[in-house]
C-alpha atoms as a PDB file:
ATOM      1  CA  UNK A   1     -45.240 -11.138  22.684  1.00  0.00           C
ATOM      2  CA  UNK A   2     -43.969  -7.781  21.427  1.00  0.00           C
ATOM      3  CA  UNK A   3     -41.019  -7.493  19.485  1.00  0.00           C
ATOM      4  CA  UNK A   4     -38.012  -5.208  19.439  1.00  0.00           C
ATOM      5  CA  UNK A   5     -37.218  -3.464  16.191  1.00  0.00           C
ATOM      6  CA  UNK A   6     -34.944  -1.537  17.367  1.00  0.00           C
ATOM      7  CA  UNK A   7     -31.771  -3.141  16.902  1.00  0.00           C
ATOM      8  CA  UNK A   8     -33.191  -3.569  13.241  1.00  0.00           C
ATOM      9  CA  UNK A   9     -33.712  -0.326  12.724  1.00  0.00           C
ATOM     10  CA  UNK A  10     -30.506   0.671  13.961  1.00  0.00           C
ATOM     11  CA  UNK A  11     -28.576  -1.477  11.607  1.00  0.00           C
ATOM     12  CA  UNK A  12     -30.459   0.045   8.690  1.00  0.00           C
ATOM     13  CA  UNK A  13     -29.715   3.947  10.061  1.00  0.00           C
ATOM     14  CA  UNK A  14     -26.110   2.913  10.460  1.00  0.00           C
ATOM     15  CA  UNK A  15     -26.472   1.201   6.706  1.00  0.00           C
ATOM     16  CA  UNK A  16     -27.862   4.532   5.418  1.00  0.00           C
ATOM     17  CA  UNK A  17     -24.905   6.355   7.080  1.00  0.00           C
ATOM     18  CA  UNK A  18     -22.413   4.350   5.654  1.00  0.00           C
ATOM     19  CA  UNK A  19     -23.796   5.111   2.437  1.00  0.00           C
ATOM     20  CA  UNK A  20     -23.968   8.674   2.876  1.00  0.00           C
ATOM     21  CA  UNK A  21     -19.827   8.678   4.056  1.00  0.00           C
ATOM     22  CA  UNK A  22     -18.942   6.846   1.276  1.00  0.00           C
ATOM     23  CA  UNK A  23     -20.757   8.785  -1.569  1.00  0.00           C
ATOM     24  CA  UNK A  24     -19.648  11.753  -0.259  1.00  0.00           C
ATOM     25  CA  UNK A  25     -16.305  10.477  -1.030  1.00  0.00           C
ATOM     26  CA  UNK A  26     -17.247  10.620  -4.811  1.00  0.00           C
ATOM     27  CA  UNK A  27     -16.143  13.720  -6.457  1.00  0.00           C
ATOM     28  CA  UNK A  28     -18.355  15.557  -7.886  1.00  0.00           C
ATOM     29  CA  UNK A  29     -17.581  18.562 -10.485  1.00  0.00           C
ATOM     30  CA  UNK A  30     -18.585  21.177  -7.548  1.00  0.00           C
ATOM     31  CA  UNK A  31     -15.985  21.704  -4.801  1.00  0.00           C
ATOM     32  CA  UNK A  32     -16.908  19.893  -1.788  1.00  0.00           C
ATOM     33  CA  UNK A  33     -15.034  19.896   1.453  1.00  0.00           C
ATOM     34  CA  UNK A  34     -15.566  15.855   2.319  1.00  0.00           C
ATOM     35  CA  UNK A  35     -13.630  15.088  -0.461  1.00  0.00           C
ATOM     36  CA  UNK A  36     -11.121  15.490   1.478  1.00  0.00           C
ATOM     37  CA  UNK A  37     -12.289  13.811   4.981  1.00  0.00           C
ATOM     38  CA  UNK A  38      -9.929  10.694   3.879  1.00  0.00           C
ATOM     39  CA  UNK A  39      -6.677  12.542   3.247  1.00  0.00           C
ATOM     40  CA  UNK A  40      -4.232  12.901   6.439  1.00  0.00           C
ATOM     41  CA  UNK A  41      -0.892  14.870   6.522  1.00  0.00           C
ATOM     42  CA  UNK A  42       2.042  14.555   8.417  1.00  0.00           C
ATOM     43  CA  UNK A  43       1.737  16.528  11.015  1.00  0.00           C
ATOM     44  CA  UNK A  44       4.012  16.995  14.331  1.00  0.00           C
ATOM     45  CA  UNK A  45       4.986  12.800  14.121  1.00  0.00           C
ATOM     46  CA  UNK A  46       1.963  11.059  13.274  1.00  0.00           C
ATOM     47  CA  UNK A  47      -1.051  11.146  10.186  1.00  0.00           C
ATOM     48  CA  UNK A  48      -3.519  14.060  11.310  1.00  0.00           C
ATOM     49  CA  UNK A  49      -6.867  14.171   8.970  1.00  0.00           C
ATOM     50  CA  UNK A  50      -6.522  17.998   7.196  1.00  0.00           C
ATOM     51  CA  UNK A  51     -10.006  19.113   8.951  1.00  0.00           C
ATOM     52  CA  UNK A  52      -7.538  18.939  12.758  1.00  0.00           C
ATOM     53  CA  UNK A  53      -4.585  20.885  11.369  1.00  0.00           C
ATOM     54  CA  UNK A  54      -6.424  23.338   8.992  1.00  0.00           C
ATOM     55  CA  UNK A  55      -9.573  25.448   8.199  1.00  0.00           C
ATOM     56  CA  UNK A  56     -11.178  24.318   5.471  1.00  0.00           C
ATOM     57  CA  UNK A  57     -13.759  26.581   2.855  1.00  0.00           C
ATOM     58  CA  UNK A  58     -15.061  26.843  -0.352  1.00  0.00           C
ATOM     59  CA  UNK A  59     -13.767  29.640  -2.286  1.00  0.00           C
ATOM     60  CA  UNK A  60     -16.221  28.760  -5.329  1.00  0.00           C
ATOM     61  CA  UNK A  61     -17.800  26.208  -7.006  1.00  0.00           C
ATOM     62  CA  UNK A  62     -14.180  24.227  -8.170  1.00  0.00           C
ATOM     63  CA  UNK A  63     -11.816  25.501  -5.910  1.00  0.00           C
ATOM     64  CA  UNK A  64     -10.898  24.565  -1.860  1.00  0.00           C
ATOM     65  CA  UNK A  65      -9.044  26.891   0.244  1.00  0.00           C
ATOM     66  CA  UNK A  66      -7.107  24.895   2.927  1.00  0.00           C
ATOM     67  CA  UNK A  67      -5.412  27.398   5.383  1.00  0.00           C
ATOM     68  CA  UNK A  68      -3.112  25.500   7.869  1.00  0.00           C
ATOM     69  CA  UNK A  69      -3.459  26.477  11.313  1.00  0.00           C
ATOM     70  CA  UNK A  70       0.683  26.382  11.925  1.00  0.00           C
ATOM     71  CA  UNK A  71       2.239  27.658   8.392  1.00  0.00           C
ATOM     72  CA  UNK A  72       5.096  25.098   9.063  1.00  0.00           C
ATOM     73  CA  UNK A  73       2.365  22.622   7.989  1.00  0.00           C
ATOM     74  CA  UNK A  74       2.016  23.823   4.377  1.00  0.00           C
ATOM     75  CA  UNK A  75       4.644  21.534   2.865  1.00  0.00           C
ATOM     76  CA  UNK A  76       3.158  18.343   4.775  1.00  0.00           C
ATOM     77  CA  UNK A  77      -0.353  18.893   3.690  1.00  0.00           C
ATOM     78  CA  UNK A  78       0.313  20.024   0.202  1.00  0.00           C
ATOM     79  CA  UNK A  79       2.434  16.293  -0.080  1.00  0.00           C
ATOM     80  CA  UNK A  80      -0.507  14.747   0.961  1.00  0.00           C
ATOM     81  CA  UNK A  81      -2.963  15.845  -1.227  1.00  0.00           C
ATOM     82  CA  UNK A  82      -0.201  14.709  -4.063  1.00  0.00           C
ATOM     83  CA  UNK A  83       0.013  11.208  -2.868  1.00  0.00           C
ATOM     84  CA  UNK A  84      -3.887  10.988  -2.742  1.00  0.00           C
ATOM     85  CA  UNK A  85      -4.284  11.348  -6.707  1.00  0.00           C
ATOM     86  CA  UNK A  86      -7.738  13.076  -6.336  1.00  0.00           C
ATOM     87  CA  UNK A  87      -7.184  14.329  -9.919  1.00  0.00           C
ATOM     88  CA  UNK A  88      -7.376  17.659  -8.273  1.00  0.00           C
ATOM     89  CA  UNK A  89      -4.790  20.619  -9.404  1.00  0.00           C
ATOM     90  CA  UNK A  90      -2.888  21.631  -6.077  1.00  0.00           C
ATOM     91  CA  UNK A  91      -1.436  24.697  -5.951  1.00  0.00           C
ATOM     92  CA  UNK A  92       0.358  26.687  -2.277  1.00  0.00           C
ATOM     93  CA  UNK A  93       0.790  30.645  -1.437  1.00  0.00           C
ATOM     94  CA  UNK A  94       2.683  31.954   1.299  1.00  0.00           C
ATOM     95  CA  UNK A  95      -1.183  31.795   3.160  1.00  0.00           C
ATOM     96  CA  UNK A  96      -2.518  28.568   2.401  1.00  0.00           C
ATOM     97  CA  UNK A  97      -3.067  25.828  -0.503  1.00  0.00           C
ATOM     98  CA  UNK A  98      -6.037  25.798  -3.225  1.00  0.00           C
ATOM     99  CA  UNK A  99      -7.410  22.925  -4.457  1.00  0.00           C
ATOM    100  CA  UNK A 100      -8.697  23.584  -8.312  1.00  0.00           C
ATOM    101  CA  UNK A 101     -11.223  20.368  -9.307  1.00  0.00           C
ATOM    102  CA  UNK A 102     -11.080  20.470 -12.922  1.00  0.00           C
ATOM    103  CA  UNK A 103     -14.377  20.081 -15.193  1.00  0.00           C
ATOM    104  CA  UNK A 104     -15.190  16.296 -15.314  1.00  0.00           C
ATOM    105  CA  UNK A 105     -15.491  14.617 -18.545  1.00  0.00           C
ATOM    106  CA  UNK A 106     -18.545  12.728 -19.489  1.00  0.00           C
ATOM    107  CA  UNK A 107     -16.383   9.314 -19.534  1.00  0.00           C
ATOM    108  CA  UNK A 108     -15.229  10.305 -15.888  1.00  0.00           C
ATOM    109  CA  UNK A 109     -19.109  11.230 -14.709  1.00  0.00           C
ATOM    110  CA  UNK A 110     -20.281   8.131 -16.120  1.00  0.00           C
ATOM    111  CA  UNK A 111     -17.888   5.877 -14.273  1.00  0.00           C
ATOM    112  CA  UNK A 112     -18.590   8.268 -11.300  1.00  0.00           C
ATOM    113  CA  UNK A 113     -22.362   7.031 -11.689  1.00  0.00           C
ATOM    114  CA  UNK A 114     -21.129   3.512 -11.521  1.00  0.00           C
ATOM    115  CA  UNK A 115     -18.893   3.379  -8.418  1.00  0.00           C
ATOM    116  CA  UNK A 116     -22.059   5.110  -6.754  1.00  0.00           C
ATOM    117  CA  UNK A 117     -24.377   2.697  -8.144  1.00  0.00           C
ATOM    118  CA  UNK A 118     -22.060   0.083  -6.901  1.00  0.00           C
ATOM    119  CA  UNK A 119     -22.017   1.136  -3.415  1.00  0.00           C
ATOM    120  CA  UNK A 120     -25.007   1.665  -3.329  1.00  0.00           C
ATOM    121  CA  UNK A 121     -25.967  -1.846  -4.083  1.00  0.00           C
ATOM    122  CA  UNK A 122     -23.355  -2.785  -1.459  1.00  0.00           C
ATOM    123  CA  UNK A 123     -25.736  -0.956   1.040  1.00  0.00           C
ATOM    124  CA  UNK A 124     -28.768  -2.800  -0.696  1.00  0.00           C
ATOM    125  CA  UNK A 125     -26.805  -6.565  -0.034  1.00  0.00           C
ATOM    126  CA  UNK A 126     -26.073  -5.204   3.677  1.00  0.00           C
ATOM    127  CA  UNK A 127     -29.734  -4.180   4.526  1.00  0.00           C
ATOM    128  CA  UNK A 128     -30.828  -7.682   3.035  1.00  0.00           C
ATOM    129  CA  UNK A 129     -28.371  -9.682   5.535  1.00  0.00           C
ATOM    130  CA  UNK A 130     -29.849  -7.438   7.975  1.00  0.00           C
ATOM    131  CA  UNK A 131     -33.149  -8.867   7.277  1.00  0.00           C
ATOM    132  CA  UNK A 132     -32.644 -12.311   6.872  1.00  0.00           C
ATOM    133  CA  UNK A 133     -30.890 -11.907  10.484  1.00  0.00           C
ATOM    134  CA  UNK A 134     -34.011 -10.248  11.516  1.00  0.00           C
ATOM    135  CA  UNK A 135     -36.118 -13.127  10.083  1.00  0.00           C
ATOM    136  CA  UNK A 136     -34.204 -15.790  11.762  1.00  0.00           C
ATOM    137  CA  UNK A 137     -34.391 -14.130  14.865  1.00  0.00           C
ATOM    138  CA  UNK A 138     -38.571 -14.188  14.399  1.00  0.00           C
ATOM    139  CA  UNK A 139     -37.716 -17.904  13.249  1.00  0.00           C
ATOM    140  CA  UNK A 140     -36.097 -18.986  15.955  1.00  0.00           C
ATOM    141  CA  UNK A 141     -39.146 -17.200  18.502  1.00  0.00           C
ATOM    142  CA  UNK A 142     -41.844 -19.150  16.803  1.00  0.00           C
ATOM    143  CA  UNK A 143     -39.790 -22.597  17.729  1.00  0.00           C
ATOM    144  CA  UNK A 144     -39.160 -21.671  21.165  1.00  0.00           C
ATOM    145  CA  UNK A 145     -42.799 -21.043  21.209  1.00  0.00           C
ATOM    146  CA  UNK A 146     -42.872 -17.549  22.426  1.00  0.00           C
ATOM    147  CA  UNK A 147     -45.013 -16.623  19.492  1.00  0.00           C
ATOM    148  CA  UNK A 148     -47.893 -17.962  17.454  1.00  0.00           C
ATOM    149  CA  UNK A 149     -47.587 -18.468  13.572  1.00  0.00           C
ATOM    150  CA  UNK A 150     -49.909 -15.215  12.918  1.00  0.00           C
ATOM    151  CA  UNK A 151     -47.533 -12.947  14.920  1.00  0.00           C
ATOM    152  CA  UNK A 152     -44.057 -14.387  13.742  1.00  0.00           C
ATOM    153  CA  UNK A 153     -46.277 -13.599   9.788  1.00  0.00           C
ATOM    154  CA  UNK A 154     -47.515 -10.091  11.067  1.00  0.00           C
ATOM    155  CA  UNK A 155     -43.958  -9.434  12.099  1.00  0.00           C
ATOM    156  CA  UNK A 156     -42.352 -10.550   9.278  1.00  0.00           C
ATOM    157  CA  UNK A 157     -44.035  -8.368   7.153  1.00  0.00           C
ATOM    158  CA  UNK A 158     -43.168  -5.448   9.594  1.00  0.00           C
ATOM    159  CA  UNK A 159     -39.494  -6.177   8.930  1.00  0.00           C
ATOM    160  CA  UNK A 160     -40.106  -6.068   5.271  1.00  0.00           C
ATOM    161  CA  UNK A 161     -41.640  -2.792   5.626  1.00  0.00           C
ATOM    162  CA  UNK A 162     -38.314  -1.672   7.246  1.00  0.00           C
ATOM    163  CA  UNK A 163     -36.162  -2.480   4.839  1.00  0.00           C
ATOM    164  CA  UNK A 164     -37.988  -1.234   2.181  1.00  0.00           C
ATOM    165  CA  UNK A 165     -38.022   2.192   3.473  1.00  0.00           C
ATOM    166  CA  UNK A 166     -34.541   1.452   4.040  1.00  0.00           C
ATOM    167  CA  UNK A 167     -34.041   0.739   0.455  1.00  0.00           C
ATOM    168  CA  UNK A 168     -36.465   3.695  -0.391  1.00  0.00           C
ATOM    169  CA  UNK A 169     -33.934   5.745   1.168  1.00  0.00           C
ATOM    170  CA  UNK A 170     -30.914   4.376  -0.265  1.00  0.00           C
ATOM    171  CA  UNK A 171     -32.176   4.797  -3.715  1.00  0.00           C
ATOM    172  CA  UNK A 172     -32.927   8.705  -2.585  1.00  0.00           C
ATOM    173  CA  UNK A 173     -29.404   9.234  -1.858  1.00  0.00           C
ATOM    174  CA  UNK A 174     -28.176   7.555  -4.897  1.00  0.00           C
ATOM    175  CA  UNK A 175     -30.343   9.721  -7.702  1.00  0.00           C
ATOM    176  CA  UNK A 176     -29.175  12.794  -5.582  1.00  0.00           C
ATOM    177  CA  UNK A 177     -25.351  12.168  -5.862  1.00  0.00           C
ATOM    178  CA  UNK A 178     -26.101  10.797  -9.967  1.00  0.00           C
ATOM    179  CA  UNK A 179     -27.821  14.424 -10.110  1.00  0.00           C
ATOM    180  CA  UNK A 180     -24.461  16.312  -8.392  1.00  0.00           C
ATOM    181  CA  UNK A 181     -22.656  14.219 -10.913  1.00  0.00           C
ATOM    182  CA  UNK A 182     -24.336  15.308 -13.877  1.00  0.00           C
ATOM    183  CA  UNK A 183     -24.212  18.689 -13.220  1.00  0.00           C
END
């Protein structure tokens, strides 16, 4: 009987993408427009994110140009990117807003390195639960008899092999934001 991986592997891609969203999240010393995916301004009665009211660039490597698309916006946006304590210096022209990120300090790039370790290992305790629900599943195949001892083995090892990649992976994108962080 051949099993389906698929929903497996799916888990572990969306696992991998919720990783990726949420280090992006941690600033960096460069000037990165995701920092500021989570931020949402008040904008014609209700919380818009910034990226649906204004254009968004990178003027250089520590500052963010936000440019509203309706200049009656300016006030809104620059409030919200007060209220979301970035550590970021805000600062508004008759054109737009910049966002200065100042240099980080090597206290603030070492606790940096720890939330990203942390949720990272999150990710790591997620792909796990994903396997033992993927071993269970095996488990539960064998006792229906739908599968001899040697398969439910064979495929057991195929669902370590999946998460270890997985892991493989998450690791990857963790020494890649610790190496934007020490920069």
């Amino acid at each position: 009987m051949a099993y389906d991986f698929s929903p497996l592997k799916t888990k572990i891609k969306e696992t991998e993408e919720w990783l990726a969203r949420e280090l992006s999240g941690v600033r960096t010393g460069r000037a990165t427009p995701t920092l500021l995916d989570g931020i949402k301004a008040e904008a014609y009665g209700t919380r818009t994110p910034l990226r649906d009211v204004a254009a968004i660039s990178v003027e250089d490597a520590r500052t963010i140009r936000i440019v509203p698309w309706d200049k009656e916006l300016l006030k809104p946006i620059e409030k919200s990117l007060v209220e979301a304590d970035l550590g970021v210096g805000v600062g508004s022209d008759d054109q737009g807003i910049r966002v200065s990120f100042p240099e980080l300090t090597s206290e603030r790039r070492t606790q940096l390195s720890k939330i990203a370790g942390d949720r990272t290992e999150q990710a790591k305790v997620t792909l796990r639960s994903h396997r033992t629900d993927a071993l269970k599943a095996l488990d539960a195949a064998e006792k229906e008899g739908g599968m001899g001892k040697d398969d439910v083995a064979r495929l057991k090892a195929e669902v370590q092999k999946f998460i270890d990649a997985g892991n493989e992976a998450l690791v990857v994108m963790l020494e890649k934001k610790e190496l934007e962080i020490s920069q």
